[in-house]
C-alpha atoms as a PDB file:
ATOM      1  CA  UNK A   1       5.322   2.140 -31.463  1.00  0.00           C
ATOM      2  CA  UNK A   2       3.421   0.747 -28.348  1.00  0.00           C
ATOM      3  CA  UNK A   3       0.699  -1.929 -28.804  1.00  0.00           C
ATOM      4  CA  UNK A   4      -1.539  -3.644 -25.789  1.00  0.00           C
ATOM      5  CA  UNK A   5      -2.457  -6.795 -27.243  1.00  0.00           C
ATOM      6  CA  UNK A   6      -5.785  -9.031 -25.104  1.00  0.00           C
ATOM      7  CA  UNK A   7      -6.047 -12.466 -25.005  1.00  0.00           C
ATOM      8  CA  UNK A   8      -9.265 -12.007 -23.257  1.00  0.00           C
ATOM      9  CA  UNK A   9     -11.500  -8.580 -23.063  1.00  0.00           C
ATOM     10  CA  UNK A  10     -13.418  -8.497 -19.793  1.00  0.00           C
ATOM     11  CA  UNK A  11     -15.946  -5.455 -19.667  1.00  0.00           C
ATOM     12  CA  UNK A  12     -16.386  -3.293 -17.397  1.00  0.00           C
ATOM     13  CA  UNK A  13     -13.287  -3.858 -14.769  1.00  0.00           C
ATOM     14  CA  UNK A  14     -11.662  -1.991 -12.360  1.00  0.00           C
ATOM     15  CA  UNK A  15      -8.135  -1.142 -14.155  1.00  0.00           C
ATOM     16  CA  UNK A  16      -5.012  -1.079 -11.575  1.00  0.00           C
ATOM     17  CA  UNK A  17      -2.287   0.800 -12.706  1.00  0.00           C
ATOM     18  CA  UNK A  18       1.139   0.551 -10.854  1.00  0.00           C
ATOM     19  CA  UNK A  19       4.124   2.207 -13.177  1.00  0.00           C
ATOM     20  CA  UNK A  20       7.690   2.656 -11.459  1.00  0.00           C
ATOM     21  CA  UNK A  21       7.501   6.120  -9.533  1.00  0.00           C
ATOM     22  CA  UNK A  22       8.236   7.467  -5.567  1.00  0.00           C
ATOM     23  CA  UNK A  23       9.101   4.428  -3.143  1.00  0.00           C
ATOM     24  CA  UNK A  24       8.507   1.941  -5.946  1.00  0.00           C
ATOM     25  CA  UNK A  25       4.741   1.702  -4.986  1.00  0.00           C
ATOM     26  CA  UNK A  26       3.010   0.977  -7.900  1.00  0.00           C
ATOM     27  CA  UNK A  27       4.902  -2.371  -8.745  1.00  0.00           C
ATOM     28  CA  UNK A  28       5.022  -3.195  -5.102  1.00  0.00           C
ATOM     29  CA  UNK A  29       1.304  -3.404  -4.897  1.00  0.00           C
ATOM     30  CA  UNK A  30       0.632  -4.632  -7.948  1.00  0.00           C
ATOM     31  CA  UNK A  31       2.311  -7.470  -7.739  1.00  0.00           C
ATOM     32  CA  UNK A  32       0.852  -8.054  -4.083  1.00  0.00           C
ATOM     33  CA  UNK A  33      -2.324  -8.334  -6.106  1.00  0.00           C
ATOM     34  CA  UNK A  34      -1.041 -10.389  -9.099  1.00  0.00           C
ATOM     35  CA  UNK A  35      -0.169 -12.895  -6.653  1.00  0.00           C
ATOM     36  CA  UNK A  36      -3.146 -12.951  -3.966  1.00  0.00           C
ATOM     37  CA  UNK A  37      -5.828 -12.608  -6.607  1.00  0.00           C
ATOM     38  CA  UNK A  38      -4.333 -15.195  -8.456  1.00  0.00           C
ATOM     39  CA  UNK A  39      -4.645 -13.257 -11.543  1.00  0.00           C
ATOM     40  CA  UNK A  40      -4.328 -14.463 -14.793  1.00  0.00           C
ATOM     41  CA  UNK A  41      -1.973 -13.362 -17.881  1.00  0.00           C
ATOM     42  CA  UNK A  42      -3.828 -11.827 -20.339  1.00  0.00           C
ATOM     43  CA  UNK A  43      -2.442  -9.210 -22.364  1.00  0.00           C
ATOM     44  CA  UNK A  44       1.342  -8.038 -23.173  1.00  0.00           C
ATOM     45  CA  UNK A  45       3.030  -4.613 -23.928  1.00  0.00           C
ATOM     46  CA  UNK A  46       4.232  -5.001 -27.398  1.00  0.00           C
ATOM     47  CA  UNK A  47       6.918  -1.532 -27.773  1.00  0.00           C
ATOM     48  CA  UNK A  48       9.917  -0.846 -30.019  1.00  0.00           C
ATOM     49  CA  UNK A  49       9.865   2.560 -27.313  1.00  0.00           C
ATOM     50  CA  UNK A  50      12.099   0.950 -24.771  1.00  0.00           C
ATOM     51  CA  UNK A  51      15.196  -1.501 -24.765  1.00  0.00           C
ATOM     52  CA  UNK A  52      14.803  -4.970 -24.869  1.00  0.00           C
ATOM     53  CA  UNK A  53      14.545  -6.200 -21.501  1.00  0.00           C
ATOM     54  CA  UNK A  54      13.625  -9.226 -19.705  1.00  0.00           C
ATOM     55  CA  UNK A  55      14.153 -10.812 -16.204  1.00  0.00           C
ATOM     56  CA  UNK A  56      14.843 -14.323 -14.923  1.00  0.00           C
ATOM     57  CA  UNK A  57      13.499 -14.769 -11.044  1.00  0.00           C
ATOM     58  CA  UNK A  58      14.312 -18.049  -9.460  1.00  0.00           C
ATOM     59  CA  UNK A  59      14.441 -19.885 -12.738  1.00  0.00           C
ATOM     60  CA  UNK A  60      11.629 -18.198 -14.491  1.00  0.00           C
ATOM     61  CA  UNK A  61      11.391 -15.466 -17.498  1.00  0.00           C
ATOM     62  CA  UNK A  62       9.484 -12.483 -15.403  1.00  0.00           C
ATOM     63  CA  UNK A  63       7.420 -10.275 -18.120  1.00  0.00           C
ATOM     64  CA  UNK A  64       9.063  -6.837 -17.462  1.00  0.00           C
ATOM     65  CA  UNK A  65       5.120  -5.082 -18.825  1.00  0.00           C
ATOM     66  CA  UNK A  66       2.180  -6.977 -18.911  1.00  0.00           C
ATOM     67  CA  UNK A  67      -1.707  -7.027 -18.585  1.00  0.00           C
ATOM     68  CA  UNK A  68      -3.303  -8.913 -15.640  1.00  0.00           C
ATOM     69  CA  UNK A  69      -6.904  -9.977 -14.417  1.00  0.00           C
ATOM     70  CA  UNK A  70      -8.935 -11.249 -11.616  1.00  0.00           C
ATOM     71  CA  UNK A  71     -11.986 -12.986 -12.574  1.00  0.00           C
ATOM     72  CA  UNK A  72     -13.318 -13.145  -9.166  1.00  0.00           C
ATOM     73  CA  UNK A  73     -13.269  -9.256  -8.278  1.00  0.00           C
ATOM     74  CA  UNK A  74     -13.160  -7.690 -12.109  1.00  0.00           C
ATOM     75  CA  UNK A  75     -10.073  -6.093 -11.529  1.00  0.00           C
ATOM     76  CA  UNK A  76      -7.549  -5.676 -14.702  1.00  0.00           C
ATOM     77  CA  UNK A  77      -3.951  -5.122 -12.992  1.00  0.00           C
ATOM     78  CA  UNK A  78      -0.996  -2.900 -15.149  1.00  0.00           C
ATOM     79  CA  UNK A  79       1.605  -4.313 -13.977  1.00  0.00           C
ATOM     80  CA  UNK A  80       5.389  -3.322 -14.718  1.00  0.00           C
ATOM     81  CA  UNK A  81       8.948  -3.035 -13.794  1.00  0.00           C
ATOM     82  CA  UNK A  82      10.251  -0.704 -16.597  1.00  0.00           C
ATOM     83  CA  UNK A  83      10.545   2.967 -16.419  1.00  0.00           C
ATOM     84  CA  UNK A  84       8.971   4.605 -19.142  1.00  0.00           C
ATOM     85  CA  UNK A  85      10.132   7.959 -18.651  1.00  0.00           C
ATOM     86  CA  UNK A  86      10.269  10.314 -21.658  1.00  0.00           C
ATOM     87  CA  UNK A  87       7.385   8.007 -23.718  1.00  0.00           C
ATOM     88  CA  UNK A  88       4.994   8.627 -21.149  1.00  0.00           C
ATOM     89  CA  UNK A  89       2.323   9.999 -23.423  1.00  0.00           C
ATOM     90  CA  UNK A  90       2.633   6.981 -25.784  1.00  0.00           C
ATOM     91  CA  UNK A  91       1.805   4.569 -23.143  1.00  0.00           C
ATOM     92  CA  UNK A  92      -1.154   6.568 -22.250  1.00  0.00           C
ATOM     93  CA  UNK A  93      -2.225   6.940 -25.218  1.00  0.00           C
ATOM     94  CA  UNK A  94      -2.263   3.393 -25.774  1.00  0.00           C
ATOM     95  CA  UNK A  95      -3.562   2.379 -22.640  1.00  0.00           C
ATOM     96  CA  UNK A  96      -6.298   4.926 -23.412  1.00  0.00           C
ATOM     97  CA  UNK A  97      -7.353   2.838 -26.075  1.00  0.00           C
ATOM     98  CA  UNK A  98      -7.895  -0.413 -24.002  1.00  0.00           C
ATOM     99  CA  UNK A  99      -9.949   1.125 -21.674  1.00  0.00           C
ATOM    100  CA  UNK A 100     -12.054   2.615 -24.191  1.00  0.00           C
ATOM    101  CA  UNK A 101     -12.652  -0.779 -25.532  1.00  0.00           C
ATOM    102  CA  UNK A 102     -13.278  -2.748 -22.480  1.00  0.00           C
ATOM    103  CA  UNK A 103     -15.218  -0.041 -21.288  1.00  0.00           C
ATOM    104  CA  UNK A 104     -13.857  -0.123 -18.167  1.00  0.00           C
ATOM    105  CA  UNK A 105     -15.354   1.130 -14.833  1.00  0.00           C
ATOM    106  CA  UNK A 106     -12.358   3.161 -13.154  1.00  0.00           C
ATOM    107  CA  UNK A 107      -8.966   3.515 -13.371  1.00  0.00           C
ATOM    108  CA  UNK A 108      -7.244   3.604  -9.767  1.00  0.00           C
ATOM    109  CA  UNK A 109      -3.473   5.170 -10.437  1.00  0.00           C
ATOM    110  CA  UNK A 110      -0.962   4.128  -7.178  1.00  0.00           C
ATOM    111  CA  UNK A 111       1.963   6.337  -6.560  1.00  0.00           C
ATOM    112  CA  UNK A 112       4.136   7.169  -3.557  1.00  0.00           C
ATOM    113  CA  UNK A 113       4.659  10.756  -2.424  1.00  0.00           C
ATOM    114  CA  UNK A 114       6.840  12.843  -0.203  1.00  0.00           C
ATOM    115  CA  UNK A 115       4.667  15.316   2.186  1.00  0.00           C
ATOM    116  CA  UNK A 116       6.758  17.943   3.874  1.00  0.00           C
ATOM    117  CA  UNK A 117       4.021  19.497   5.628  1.00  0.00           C
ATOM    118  CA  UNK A 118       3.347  17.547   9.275  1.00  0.00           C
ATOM    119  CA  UNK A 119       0.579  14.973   8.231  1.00  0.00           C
ATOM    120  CA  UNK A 120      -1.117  12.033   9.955  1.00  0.00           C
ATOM    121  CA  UNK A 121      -2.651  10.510   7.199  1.00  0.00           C
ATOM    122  CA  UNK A 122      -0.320   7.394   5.454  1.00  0.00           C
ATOM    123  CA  UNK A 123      -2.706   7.865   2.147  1.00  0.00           C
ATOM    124  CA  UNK A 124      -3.736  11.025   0.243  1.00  0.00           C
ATOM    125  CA  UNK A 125      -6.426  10.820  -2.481  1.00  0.00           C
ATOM    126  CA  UNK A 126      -7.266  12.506  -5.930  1.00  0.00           C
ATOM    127  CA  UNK A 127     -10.484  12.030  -8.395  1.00  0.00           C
ATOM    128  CA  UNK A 128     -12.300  10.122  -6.099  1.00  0.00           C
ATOM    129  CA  UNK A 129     -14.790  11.489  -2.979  1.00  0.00           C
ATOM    130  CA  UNK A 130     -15.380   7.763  -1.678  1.00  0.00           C
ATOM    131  CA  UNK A 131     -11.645   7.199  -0.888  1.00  0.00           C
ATOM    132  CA  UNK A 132     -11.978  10.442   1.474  1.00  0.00           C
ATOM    133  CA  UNK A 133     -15.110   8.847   2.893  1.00  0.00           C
ATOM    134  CA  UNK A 134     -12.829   5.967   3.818  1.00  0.00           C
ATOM    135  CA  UNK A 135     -10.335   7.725   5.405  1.00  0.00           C
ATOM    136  CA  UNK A 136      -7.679   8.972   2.645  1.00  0.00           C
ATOM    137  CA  UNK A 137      -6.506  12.773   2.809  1.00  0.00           C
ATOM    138  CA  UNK A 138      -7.724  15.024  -0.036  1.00  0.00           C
ATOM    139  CA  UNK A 139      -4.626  15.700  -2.075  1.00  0.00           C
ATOM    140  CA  UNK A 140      -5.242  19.238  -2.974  1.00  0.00           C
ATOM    141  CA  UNK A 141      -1.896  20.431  -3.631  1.00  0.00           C
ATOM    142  CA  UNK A 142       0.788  18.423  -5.286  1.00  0.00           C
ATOM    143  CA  UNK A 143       2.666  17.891  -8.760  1.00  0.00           C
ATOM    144  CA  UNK A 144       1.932  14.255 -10.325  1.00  0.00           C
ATOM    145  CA  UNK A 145       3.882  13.105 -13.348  1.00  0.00           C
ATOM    146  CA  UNK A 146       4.644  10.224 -15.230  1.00  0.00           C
ATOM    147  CA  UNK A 147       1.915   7.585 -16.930  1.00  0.00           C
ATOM    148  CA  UNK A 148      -0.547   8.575 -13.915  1.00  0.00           C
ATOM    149  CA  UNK A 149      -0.465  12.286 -14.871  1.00  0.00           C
ATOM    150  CA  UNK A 150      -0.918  11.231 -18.501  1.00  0.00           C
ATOM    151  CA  UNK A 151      -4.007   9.241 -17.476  1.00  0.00           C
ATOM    152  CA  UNK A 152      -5.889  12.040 -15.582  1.00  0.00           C
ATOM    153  CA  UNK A 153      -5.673  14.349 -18.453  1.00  0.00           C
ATOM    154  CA  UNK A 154      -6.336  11.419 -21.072  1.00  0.00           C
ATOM    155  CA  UNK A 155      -9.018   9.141 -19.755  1.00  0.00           C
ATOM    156  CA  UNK A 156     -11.954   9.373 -18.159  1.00  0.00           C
ATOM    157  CA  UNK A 157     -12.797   7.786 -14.418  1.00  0.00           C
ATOM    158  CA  UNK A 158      -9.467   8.118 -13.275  1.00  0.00           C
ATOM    159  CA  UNK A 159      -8.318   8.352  -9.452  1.00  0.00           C
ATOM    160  CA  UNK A 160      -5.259   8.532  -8.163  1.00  0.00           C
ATOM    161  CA  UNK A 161      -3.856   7.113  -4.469  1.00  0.00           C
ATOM    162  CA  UNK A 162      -1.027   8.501  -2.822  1.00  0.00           C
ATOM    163  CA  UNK A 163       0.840   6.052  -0.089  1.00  0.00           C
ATOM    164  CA  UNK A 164       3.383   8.874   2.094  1.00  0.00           C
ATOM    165  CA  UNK A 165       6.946   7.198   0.823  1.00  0.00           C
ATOM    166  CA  UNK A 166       9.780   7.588   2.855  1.00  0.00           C
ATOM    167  CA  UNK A 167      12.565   8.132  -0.283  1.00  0.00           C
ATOM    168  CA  UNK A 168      13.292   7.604  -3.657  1.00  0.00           C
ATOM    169  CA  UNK A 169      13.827   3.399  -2.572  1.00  0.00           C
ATOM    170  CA  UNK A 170      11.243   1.074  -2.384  1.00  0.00           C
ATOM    171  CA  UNK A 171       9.126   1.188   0.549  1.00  0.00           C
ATOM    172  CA  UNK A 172       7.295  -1.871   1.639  1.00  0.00           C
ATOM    173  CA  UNK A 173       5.564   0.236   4.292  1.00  0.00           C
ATOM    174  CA  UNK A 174       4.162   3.037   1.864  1.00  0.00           C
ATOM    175  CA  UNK A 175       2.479  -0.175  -0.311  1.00  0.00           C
ATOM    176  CA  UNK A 176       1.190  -2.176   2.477  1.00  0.00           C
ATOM    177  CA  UNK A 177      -0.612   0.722   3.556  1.00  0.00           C
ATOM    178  CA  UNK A 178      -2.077   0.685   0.367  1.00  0.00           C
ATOM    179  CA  UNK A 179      -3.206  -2.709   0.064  1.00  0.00           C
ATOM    180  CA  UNK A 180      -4.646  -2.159   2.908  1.00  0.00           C
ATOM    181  CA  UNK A 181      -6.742   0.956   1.932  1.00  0.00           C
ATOM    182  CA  UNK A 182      -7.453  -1.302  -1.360  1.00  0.00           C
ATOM    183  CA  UNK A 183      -8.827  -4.008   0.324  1.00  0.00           C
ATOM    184  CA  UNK A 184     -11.468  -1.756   2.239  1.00  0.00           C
ATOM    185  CA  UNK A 185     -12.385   0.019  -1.194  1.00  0.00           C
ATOM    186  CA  UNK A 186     -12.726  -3.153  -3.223  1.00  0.00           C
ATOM    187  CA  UNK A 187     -13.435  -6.024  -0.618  1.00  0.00           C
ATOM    188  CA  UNK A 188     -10.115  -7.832  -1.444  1.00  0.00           C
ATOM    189  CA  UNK A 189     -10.201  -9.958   1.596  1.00  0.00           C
ATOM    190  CA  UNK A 190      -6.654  -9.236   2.036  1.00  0.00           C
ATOM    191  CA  UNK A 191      -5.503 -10.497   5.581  1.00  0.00           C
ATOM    192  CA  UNK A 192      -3.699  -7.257   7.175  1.00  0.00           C
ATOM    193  CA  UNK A 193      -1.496  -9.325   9.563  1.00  0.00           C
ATOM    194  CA  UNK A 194       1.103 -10.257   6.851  1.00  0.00           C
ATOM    195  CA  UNK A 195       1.227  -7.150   4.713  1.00  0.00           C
ATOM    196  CA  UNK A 196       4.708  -5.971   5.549  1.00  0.00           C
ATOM    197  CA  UNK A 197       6.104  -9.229   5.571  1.00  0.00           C
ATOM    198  CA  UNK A 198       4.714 -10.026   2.273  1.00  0.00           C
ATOM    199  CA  UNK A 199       5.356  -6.436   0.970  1.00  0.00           C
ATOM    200  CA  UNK A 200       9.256  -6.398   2.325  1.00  0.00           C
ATOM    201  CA  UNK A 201       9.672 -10.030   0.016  1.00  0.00           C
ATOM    202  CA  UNK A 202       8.019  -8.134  -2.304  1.00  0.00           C
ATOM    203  CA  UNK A 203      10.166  -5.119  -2.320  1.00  0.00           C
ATOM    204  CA  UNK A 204      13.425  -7.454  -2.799  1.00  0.00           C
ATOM    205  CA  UNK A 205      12.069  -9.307  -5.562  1.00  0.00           C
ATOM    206  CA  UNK A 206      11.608  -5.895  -7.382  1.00  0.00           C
ATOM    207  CA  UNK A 207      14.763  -4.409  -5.715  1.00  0.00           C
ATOM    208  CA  UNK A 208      16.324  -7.425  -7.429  1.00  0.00           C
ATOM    209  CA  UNK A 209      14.743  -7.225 -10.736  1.00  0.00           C
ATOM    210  CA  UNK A 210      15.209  -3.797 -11.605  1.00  0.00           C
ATOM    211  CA  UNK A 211      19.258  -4.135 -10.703  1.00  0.00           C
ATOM    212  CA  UNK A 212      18.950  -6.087 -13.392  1.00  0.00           C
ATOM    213  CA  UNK A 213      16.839  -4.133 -15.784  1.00  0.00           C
ATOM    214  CA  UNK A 214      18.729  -1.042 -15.145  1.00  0.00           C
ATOM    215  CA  UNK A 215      22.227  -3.644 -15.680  1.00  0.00           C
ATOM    216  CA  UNK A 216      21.151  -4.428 -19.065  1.00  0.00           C
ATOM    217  CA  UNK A 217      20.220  -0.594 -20.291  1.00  0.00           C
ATOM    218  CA  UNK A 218      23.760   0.176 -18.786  1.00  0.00           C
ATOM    219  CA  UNK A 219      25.323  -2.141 -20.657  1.00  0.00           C
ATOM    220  CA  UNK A 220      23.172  -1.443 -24.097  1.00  0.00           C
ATOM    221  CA  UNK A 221      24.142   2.443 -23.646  1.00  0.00           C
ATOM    222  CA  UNK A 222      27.966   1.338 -23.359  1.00  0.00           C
ATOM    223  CA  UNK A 223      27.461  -1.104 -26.159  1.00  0.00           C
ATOM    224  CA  UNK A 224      25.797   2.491 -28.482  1.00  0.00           C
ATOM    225  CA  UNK A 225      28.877   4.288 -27.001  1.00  0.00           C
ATOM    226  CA  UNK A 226      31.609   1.818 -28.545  1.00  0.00           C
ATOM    227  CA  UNK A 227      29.779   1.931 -31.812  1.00  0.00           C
ATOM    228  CA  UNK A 228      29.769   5.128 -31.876  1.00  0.00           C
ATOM    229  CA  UNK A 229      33.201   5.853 -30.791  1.00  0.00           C
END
């Protein structure tokens, strides 16, 4: 079972999703956003799909799945930390459902990717002919998976943007130049000076947090094991 529940149900928003994939991308940028928009908490991921997990960040519970807005720019923000591989479908399903209700403008999918072709474009683009009139490469030959892949075949106004990821860890590059191609789509008035800074803090938060979260399903699979055995 997976449940969004609202505490408030803006119409019409821009929906931001960022799940786990290539480079870490998706929760890098999102929670750039969460933290420059000064967004506000307003829905949770209810699930009996995935272990119990939380974090604690200096001192403070960190929601490992939650729901995230910005008044000022309309922008809903999917923020998480967990890997849902293998439930995929589920969560799109469910997130599906939200954006039916709030009828919401777009959904803008964020994922890093690996070109082995010689490119010299940082961001490649899918669903969306304004982000190659601002500069992003057509993506017109690629495999996409996870939540994002469930999206484009589920919902409707979905786009997807590609960062060019260096490996499987979490590039603070790959999402800065992301931000950056965010702020000229939506008029974020995100100051490009501090990106990677703020990106690289960001990366070790996340680097930090999902030790932990993948700690704790290590230790609830070894937990099954002695059960069992």
């Amino acid at each position: 079972m997976v449940n969004i529940t609202l505490s408030k149900k803006p119409k019409g928003a821009t929906v931001i999703e960022g799940f786990p994939g290539f480079g870490l991308v998706g929760p890098i940028v999102t929670e750039y956003l969460i933290d420059h928009l000064e967004t506000e908490l307003i829905g949770q991921f209810e699930y009996d799909e995935l272990p119990a997990t939380i974090a604690i960040h200096e001192g403070k519970v960190v929601n490992p799945m939650a729901v995230h807005y910005s008044k000022k720019y309309n922008i809903i923000i999917l923020h998480t930390i967990l890997s849902v591989k293998g439930k995929e479908w589920v969560f799109a399903r469910e997130i599906t459902k939200m954006l039916e209700e709030l009828k919401a403008k777009e959904v803008i999918c964020l994922e890093g990717v690996n070109v082995m072709e010689e490119t010299k474009s940082e961001i490649f683009s899918y669903g969306n002919p304004e982000f190659v009139n601002l500069g992003a490469q057509e993506m017109k030959e690629s495999i996409i998976m996870g939540v994002s892949a469930a999206l484009l075949l589920r919902a409707k106004n979905v786009s997807c943007l590609f960062a060019l990821a260096q490996s499987q860890l979490p590039d603070s590059k790959a999402a800065a130049n992301i931000i950056t191609f965010l702020d000229k789509y939506l008029d974020l008035n995100v100051d490009p000076e501090p990106l990677i800074e703020q990106a690289t803090k960001f990366e070790d938060k996340l680097k930090n947090l999902m030790q932990q979260a993948q700690s704790a399903e290590s230790e609830a699979d070894k937990k099954n094991l002695s059960y069992l055995g």
